[in-house]
C-alpha atoms as a PDB file:
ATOM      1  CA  UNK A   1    -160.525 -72.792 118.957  1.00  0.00           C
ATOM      2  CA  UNK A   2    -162.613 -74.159 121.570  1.00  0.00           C
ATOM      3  CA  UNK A   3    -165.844 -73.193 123.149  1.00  0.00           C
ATOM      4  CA  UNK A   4    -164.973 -72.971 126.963  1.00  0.00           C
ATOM      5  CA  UNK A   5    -163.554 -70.531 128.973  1.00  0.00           C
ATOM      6  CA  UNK A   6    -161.108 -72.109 131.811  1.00  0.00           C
ATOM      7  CA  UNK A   7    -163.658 -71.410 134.412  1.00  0.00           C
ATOM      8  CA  UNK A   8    -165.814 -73.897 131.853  1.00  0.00           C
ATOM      9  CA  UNK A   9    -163.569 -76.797 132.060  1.00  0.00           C
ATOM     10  CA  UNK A  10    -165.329 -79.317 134.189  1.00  0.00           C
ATOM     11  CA  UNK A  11    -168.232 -80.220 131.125  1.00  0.00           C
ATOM     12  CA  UNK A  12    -169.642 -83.189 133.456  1.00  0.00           C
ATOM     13  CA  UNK A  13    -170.867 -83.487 137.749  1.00  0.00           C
ATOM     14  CA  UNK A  14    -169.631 -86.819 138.997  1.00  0.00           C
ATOM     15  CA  UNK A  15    -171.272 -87.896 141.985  1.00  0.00           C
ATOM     16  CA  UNK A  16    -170.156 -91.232 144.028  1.00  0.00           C
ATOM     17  CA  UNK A  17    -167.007 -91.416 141.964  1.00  0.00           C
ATOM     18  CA  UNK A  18    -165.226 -94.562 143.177  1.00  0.00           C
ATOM     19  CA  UNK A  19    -168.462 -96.098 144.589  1.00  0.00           C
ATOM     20  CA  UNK A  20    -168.443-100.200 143.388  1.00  0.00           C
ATOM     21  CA  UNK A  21    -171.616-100.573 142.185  1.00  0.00           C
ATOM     22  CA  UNK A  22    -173.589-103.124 139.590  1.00  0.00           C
ATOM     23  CA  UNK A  23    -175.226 -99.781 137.900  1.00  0.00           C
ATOM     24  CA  UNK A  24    -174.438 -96.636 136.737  1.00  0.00           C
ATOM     25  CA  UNK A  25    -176.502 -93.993 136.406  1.00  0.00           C
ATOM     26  CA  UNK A  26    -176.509 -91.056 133.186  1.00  0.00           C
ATOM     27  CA  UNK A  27    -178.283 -87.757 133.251  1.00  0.00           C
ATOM     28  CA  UNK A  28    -177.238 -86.326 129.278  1.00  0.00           C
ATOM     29  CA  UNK A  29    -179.921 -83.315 129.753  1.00  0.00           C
ATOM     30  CA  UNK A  30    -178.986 -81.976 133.341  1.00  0.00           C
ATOM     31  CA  UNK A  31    -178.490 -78.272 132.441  1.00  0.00           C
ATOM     32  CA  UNK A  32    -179.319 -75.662 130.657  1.00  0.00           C
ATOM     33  CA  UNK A  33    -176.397 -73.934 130.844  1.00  0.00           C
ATOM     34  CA  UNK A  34    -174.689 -72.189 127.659  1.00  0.00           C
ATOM     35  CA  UNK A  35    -171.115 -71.615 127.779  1.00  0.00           C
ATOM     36  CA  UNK A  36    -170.429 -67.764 127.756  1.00  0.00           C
ATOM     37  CA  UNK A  37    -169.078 -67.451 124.342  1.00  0.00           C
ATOM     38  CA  UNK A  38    -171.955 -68.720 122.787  1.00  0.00           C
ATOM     39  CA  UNK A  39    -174.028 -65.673 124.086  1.00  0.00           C
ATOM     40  CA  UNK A  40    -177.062 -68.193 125.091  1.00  0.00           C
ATOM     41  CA  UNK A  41    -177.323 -68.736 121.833  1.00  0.00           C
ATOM     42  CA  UNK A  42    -179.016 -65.765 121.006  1.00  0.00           C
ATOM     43  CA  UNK A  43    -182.019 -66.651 123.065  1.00  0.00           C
ATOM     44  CA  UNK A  44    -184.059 -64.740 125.791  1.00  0.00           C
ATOM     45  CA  UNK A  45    -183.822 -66.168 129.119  1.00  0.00           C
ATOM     46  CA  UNK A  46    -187.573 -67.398 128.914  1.00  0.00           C
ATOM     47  CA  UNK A  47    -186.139 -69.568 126.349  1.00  0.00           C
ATOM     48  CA  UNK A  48    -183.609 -71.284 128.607  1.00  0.00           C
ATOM     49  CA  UNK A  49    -186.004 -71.908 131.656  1.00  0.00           C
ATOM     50  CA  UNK A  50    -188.048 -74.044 129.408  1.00  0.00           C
ATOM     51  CA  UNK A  51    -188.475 -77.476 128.156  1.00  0.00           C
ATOM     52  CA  UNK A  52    -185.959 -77.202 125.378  1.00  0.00           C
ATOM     53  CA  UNK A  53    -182.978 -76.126 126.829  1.00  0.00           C
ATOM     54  CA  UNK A  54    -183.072 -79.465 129.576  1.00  0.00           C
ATOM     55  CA  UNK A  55    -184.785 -81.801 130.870  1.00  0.00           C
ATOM     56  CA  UNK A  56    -186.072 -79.948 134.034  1.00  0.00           C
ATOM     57  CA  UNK A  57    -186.270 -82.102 137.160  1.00  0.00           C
ATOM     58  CA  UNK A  58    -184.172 -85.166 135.873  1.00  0.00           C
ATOM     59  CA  UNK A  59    -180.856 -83.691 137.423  1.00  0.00           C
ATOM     60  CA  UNK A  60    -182.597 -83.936 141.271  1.00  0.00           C
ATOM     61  CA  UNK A  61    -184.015 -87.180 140.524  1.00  0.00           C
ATOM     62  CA  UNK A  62    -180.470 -88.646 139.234  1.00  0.00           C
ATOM     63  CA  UNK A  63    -178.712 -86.811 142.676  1.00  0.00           C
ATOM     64  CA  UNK A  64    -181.162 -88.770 144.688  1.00  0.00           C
ATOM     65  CA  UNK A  65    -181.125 -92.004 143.214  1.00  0.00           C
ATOM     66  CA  UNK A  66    -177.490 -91.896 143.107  1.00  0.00           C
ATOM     67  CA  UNK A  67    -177.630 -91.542 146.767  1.00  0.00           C
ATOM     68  CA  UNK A  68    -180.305 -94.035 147.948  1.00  0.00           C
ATOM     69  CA  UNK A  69    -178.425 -97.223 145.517  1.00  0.00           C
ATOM     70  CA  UNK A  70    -175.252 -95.556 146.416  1.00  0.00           C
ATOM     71  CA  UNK A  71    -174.605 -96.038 142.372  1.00  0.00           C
ATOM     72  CA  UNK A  72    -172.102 -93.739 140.588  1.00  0.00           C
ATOM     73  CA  UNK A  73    -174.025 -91.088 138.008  1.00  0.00           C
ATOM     74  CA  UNK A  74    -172.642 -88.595 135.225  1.00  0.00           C
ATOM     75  CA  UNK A  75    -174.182 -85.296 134.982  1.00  0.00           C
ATOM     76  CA  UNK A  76    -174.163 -82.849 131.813  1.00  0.00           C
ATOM     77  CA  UNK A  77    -173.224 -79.576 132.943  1.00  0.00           C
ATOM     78  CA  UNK A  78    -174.056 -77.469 129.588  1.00  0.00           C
ATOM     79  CA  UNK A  79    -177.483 -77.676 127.607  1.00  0.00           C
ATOM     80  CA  UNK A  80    -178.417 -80.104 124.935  1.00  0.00           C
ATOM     81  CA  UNK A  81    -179.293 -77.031 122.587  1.00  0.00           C
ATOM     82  CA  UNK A  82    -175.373 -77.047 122.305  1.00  0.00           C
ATOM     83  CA  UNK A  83    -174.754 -80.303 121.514  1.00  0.00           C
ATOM     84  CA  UNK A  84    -176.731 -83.139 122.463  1.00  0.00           C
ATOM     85  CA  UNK A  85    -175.027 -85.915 124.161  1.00  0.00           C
ATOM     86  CA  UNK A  86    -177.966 -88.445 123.643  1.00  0.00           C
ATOM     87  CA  UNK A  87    -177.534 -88.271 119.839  1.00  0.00           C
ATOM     88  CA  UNK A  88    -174.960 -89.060 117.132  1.00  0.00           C
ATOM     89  CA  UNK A  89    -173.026 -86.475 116.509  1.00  0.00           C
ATOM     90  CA  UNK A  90    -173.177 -87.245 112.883  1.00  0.00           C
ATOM     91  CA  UNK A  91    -177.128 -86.823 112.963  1.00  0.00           C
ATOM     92  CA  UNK A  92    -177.649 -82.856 112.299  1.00  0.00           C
ATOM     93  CA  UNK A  93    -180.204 -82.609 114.835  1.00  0.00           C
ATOM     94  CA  UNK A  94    -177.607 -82.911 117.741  1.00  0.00           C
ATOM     95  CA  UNK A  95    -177.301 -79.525 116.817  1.00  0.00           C
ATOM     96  CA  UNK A  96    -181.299 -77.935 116.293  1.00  0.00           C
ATOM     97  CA  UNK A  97    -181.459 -75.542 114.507  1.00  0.00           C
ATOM     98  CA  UNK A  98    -185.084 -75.761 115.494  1.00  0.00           C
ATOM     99  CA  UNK A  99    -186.739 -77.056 118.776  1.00  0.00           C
ATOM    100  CA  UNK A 100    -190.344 -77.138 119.599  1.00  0.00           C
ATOM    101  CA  UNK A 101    -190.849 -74.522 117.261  1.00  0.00           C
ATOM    102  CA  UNK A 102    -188.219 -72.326 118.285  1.00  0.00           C
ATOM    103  CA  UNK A 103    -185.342 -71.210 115.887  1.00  0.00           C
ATOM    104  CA  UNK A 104    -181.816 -71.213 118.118  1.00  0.00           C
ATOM    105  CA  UNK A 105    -179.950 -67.943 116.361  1.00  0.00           C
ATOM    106  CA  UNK A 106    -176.745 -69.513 117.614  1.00  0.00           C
ATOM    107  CA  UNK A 107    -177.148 -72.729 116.073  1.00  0.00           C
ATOM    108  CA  UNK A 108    -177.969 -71.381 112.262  1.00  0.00           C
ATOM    109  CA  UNK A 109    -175.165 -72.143 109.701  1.00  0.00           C
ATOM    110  CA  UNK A 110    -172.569 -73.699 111.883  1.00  0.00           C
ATOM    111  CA  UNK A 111    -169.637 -75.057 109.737  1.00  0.00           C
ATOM    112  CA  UNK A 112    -167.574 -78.539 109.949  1.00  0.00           C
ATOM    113  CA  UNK A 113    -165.146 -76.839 112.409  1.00  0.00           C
ATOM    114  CA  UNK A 114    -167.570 -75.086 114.770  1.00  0.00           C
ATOM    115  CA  UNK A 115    -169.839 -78.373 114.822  1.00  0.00           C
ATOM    116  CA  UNK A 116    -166.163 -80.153 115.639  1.00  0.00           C
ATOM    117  CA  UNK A 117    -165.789 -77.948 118.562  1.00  0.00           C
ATOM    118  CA  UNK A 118    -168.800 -78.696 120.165  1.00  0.00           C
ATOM    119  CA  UNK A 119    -167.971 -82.109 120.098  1.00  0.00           C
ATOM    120  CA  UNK A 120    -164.692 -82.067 121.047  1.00  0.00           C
ATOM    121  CA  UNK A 121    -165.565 -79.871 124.110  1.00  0.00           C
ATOM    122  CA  UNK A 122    -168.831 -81.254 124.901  1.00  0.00           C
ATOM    123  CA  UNK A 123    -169.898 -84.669 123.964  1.00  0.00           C
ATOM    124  CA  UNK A 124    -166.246 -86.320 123.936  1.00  0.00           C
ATOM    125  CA  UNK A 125    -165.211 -85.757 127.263  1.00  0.00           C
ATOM    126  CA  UNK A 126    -168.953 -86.437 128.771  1.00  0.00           C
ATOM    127  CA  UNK A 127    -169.350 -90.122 127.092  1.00  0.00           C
ATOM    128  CA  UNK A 128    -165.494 -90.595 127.348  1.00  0.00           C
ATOM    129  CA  UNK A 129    -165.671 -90.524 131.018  1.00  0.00           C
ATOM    130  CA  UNK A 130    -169.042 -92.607 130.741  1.00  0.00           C
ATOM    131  CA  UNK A 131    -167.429 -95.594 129.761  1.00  0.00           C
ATOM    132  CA  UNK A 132    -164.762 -95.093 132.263  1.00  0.00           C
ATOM    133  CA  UNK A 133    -167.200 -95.466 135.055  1.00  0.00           C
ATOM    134  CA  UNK A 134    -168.527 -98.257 133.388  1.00  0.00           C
ATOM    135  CA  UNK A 135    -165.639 -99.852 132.774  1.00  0.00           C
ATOM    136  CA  UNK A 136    -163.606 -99.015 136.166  1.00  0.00           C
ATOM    137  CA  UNK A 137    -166.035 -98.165 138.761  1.00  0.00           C
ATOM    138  CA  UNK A 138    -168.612-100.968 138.621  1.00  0.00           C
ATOM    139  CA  UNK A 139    -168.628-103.915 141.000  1.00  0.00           C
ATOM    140  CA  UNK A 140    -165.706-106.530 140.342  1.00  0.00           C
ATOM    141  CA  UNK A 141    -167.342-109.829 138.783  1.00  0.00           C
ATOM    142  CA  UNK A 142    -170.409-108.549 137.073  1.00  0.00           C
ATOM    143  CA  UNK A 143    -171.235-106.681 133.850  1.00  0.00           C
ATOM    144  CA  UNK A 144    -172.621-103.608 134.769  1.00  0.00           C
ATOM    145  CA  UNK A 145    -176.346-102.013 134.087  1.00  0.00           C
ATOM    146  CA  UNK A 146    -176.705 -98.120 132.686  1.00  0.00           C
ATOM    147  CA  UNK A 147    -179.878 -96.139 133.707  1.00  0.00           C
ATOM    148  CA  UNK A 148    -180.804 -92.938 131.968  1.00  0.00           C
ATOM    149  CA  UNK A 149    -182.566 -90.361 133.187  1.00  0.00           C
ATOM    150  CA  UNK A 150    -184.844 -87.859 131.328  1.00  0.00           C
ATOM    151  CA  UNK A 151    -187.821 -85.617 131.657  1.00  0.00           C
ATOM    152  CA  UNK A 152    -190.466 -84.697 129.500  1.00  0.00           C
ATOM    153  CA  UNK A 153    -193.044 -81.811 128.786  1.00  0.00           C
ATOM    154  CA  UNK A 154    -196.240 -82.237 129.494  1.00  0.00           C
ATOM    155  CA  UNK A 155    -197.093 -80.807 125.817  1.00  0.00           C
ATOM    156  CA  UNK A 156    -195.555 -80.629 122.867  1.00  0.00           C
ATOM    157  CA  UNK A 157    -196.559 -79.174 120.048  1.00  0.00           C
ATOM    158  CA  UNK A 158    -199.798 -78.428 121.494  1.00  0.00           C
ATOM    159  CA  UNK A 159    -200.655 -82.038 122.508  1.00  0.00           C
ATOM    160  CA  UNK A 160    -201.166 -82.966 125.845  1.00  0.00           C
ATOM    161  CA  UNK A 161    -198.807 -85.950 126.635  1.00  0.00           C
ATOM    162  CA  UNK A 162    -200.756 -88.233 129.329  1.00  0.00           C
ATOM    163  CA  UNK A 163    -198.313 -90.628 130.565  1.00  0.00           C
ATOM    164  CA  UNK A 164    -196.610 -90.206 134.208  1.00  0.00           C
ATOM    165  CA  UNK A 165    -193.527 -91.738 132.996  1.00  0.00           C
ATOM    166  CA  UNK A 166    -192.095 -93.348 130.294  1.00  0.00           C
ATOM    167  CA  UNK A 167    -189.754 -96.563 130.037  1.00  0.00           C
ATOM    168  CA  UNK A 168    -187.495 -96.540 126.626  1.00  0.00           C
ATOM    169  CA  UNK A 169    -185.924 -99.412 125.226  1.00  0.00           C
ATOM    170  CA  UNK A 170    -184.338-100.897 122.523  1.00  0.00           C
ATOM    171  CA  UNK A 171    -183.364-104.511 122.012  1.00  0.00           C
ATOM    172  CA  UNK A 172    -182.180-105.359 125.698  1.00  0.00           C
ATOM    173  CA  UNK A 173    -185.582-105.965 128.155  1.00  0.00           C
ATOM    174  CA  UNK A 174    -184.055-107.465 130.926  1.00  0.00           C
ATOM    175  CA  UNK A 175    -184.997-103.889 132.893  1.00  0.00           C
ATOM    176  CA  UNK A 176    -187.467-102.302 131.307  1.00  0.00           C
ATOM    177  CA  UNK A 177    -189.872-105.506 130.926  1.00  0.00           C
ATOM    178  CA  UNK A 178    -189.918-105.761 134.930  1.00  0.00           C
ATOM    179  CA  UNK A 179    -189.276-102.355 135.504  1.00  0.00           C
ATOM    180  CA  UNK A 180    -192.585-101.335 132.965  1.00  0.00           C
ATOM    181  CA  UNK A 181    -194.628-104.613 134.406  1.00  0.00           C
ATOM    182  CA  UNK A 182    -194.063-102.872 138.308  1.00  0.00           C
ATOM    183  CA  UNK A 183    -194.860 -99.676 137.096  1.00  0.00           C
ATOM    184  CA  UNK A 184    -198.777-100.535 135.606  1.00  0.00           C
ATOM    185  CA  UNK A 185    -199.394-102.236 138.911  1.00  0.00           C
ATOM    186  CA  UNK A 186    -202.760-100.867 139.863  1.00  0.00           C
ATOM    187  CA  UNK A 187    -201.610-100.131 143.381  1.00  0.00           C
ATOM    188  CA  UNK A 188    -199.270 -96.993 141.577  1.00  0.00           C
ATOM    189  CA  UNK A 189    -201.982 -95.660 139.641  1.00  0.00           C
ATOM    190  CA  UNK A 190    -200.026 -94.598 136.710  1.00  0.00           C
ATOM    191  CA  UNK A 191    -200.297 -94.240 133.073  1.00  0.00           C
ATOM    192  CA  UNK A 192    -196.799 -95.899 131.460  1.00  0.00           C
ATOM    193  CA  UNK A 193    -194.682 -95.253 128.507  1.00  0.00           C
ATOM    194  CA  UNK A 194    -193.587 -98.777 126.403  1.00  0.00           C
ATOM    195  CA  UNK A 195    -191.196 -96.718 124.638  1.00  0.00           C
ATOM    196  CA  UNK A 196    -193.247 -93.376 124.687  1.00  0.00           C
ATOM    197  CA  UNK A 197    -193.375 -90.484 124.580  1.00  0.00           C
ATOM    198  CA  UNK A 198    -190.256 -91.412 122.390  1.00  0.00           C
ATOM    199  CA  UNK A 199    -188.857 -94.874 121.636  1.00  0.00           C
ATOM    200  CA  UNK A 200    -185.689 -96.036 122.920  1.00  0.00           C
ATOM    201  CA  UNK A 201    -185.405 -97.950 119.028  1.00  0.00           C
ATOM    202  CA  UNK A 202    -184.813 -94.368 117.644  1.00  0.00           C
ATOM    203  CA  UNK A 203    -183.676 -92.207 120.933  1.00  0.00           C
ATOM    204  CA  UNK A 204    -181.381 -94.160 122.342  1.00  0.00           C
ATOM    205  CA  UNK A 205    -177.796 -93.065 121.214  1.00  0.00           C
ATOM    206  CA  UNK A 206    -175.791 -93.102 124.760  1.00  0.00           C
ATOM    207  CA  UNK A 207    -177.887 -96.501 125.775  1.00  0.00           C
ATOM    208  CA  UNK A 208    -176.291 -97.940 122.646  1.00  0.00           C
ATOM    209  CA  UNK A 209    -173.183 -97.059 122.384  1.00  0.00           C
ATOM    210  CA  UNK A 210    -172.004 -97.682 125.887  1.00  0.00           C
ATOM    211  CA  UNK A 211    -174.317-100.924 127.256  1.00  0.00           C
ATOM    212  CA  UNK A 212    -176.236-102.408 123.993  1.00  0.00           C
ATOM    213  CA  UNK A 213    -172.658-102.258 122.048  1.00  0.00           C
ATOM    214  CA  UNK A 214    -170.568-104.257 124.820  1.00  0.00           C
ATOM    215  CA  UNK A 215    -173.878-106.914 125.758  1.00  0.00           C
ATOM    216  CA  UNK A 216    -174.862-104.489 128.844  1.00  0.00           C
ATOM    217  CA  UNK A 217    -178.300-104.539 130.288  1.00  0.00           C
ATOM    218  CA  UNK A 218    -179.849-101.103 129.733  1.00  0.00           C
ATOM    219  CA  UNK A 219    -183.170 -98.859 130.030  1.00  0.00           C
ATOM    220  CA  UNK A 220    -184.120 -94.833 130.225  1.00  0.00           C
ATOM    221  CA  UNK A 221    -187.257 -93.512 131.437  1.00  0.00           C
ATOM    222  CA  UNK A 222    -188.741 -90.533 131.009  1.00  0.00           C
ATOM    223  CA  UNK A 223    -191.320 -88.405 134.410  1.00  0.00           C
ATOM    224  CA  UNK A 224    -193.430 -85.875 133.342  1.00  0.00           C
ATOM    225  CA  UNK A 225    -192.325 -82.509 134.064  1.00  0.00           C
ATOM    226  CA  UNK A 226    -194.821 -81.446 136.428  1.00  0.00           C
ATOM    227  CA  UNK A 227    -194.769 -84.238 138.243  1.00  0.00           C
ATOM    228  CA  UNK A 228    -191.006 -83.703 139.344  1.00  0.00           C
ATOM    229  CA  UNK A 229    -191.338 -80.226 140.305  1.00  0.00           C
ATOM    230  CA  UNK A 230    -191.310 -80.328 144.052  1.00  0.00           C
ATOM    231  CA  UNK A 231    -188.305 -81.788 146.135  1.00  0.00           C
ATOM    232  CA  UNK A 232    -191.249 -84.267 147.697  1.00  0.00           C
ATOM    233  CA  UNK A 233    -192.420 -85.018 143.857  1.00  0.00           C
ATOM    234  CA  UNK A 234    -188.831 -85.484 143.546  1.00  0.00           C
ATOM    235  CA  UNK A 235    -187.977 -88.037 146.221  1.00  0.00           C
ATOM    236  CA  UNK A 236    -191.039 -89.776 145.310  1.00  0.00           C
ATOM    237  CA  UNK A 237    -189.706 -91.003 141.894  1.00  0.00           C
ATOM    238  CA  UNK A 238    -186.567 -91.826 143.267  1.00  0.00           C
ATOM    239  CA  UNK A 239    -187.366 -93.822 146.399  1.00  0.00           C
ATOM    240  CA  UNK A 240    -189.912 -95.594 143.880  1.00  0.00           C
ATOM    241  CA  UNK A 241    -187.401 -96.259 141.093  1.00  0.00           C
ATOM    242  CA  UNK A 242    -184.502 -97.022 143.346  1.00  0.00           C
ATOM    243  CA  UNK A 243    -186.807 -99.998 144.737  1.00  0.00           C
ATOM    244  CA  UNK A 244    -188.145-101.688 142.279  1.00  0.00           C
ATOM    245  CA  UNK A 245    -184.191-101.331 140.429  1.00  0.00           C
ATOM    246  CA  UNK A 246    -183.198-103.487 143.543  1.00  0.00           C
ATOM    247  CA  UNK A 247    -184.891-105.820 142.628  1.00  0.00           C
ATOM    248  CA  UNK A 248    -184.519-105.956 138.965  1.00  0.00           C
ATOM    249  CA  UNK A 249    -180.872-105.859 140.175  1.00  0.00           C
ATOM    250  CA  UNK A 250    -181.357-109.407 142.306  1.00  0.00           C
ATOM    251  CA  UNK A 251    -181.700-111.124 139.138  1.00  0.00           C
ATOM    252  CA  UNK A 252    -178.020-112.591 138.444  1.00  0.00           C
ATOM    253  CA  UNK A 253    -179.262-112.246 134.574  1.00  0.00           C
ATOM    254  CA  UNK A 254    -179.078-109.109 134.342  1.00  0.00           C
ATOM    255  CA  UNK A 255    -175.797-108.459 135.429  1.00  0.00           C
ATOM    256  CA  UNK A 256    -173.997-110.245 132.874  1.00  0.00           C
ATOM    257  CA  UNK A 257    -173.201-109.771 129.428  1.00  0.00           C
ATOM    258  CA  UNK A 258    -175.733-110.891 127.214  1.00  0.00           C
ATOM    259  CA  UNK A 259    -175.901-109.594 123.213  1.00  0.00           C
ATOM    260  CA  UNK A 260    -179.703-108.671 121.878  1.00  0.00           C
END
């Protein structure tokens, strides 16, 4: 038995569906929704507001940089304490039990069939239609690029995190080497991530699977969360990132298929 309700069925946003483009743009923490039958999980509604239910801000910034490249993007529209679509569904954790210190009731002693579920309703259909838009929606001739987007807390587990944003990679630096070299230019004044405050080698499961696999170029980056928490904040990011991705996206390079 499944998870959703029919009035649950649509588990992704797709915005500029049918838009030929030479990126695509993924947003795996969007929400912090819960699908009614889980009873949010057995958490207050504190619990959901906060850090670990989504990665607050990172939806707006994907809507707007979606607009200004005119680039497809894929939007999660349930949390990541369900099942999170950045991870393996093998790995345990894409189920915590556990997240910044707090227990998730609904998430305790799940068996093989409920853990199934989650998948099949949740992370399936998400990265299934993921590599449609990569494979169908992308501009004819050229192997297309996949930008994630994330958000971070400021602290976590009582340490203050002090970079602005964060560029994670794994193997592939054909845009995170310019994109990360733009970034530190003095005239931005910011502090940047090389694969902090996580590291695309370990965090990195939808990057993988759908762009490192097949030869794609391929980056994520992670703002701050209180530095995304105005629309102006907002806008900021994205009319910065969608520049300096224009040209990262000049460079015939990084539009084919190259294997790292």
């Amino acid at each position: 038995m499944g998870i959703l309700n029919p009035s649950e069925s649509e588990t992704f946003h797709i915005i500029n569906s049918g838009v030929k483009a030479p990126l695509v743009l993924a947003c795996d923490h969007a929400s912090n929704t819960i699908p009614a039958s889980l009873n949010n999980l057995g958490l207050a509604p504190a619990n959901l507001q906060g850090h670990i239910a989504w990665d607050i801000g990172a939806a707006a910034v994907t809507r707007r940089l979606s607009e200004i490249l005119q680039a497809p993007a894929i939007l999660a529209r349930f949390s990541r304490l369900v099942i999170d679509l950045n991870r393996d569904p093998n790995d345990p954790a894409s189920i915590p039990i556990v997240s910044d210190q707090t227990t998730i009731p609904g998430n305790q002693n799940l068996t093989a069939p409920e853990r199934a579920s989650r998948k099949q309703d949740l992370y399936d259909p998400y990265h299934e239609r993921l590599a449609d838009l990569l494979s169908h929606e992308c501009s004819a001739g050229v192997s297309p690029g996949l930008f994630s987007i994330h958000t971070f807390t400021p602290h976590m587990i009582g340490e203050a995190r002090p970079w602005h944003i964060g560029v994670l990679w794994n193997r592939d630096p054909r845009i995170a080497g310019p994109l990360i070299e733009t970034l530190e230019h003095p005239s931005h004044n910011l502090v940047v991530g090389d694969n902090k405050p996580y590291s695309g080698k370990q965090y990195a499961h939808t990057l993988d699977i759908h762009a490192g696999a097949y030869g794609y170029a391929n980056c994520a980056i992670e703002i701050r969360q209180d530095l995304v928490q105005s629309e102006d904040q907002v806008h900021g990011w994205a009319n910065l990132l969608a520049g300096i991705i224009t040209v990262i996206l000049n460079d015939p390079d990084v539009l084919r298929t190259r294997y790292y």
